[in-house]
Structures are given as C-alpha cells and as structure tokens.
Protein backbone atom coordinates (compact mmCIF):
# COMPACT_ATOMS: atom_id res chain seq x y z
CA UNK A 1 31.84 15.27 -13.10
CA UNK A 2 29.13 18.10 -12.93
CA UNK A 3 25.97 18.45 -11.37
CA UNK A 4 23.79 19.88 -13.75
CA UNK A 5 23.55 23.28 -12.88
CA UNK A 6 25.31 25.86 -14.43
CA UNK A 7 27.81 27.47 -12.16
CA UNK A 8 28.59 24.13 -10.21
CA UNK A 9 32.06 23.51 -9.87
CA UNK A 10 33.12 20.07 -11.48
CA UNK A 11 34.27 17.57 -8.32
CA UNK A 12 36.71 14.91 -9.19
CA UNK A 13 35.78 11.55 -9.37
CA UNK A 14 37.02 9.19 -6.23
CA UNK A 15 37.85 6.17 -5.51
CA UNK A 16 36.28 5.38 -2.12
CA UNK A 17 38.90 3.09 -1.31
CA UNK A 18 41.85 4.96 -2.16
CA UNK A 19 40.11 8.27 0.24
CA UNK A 20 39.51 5.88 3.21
CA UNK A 21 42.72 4.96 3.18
CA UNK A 22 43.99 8.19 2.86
CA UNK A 23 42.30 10.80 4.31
CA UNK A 24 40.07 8.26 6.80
CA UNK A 25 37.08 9.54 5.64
CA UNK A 26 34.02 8.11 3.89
CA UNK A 27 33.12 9.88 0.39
CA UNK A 28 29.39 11.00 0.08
CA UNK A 29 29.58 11.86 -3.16
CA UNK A 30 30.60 15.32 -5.17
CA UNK A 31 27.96 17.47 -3.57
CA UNK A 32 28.13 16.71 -0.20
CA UNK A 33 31.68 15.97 0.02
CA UNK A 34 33.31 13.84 3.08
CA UNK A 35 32.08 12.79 6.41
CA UNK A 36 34.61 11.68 8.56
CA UNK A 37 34.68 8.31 10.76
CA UNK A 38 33.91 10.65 14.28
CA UNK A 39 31.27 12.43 12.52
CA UNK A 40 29.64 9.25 11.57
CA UNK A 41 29.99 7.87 15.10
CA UNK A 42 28.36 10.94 16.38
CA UNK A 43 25.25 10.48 13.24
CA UNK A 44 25.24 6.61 15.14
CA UNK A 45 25.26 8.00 18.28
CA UNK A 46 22.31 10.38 17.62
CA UNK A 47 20.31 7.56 15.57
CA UNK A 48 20.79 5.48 19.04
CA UNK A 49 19.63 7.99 21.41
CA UNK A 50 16.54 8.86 19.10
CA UNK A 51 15.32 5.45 18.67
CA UNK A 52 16.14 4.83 22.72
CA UNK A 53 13.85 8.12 22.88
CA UNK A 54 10.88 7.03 20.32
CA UNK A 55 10.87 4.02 22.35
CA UNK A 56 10.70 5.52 25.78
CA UNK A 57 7.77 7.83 24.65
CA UNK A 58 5.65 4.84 22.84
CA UNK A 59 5.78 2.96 26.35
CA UNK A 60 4.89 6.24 28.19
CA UNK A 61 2.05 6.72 25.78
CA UNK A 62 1.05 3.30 25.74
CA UNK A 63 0.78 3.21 29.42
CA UNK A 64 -1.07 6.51 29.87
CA UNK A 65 -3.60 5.01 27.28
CA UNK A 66 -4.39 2.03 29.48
CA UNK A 67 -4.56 3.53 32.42
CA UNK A 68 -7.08 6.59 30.63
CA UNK A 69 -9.07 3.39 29.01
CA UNK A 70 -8.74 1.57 32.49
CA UNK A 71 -10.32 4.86 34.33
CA UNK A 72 -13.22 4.73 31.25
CA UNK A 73 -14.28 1.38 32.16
CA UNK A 74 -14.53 2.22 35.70
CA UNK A 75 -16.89 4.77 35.18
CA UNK A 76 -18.59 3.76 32.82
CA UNK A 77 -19.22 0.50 35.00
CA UNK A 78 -20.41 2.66 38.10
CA UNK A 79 -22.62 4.43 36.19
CA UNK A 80 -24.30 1.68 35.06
CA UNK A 81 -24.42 -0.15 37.89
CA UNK A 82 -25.83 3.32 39.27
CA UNK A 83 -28.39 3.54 36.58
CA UNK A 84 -29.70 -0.31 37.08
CA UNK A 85 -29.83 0.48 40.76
CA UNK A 86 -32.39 3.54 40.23
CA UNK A 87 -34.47 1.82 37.70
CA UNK A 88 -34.86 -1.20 39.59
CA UNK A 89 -36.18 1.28 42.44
C-alpha cells in the first residue's frame, strides 16, 4: 500500500488482530504507525483530566456570571429606588 505521494515508502498491509496479539499494540494505519496499549491509557488519561478541567472552568464561569448578574440587579435596583426617591421629592 502507498500513500499517494511520490517518495512515500509502501507500509505493509496488517491484520489488526494478528499485531495485537503480537506486538500488543493497536494499528493506526500505514502513516501513523502503532500506538501502544500504555500510550493509549495515557491519550484516556489526558481526555479524562481535560473534560474534568472544561467542566471545572464552565462551573467557575457560570458562577462568576451569576454572581456579576446578581451584583447588576442590585444596583440597578438602588438606583432606581434612588431615582423614585428624588423625583417623588
């Protein structure tokens, strides 16, 4: 098999089985080559941590936006109250 470009080397073609049991590794395909079971426990690992992350910050942001909205209102209330006070003299 050959990618397509010329001066690619031609990569034989695998049977995924037959490499797992093997070489314990998990075929990619001919340009990438192999990833092996620990480095796809550490892509797993990552992918956990990251979503754990994402998640973390979205509640952080979420909360910092109520309590900016929540501050908003406030003001915006005691102003207004403020401004009915003075015009009703």
């Amino acid at each position: 098999m050959r990618c397509g470009r010329p001066g690619c080397p031609a990569w034989p073609v695998l049977d995924w089985r037959e490499t797992i049991a093997e070489r314990d590794t998990i075929p990619l395909g001919p340009v990438t080559g192999f990833i092996t079971q620990s480095m796809l426990e550490g892509f797993l690992w990552l992918d956990n941590i990251t979503r754990d992350l994402a998640a973390q910050l979205q509640d952080e942001g979420a909360n910092s936006f109520v309590e900016s909205w929540n501050d908003l209102m406030a003001v915006i209330i005691s102003k207004s109250a403020a401004l009915k006070k003075a015009i009703a003299g």
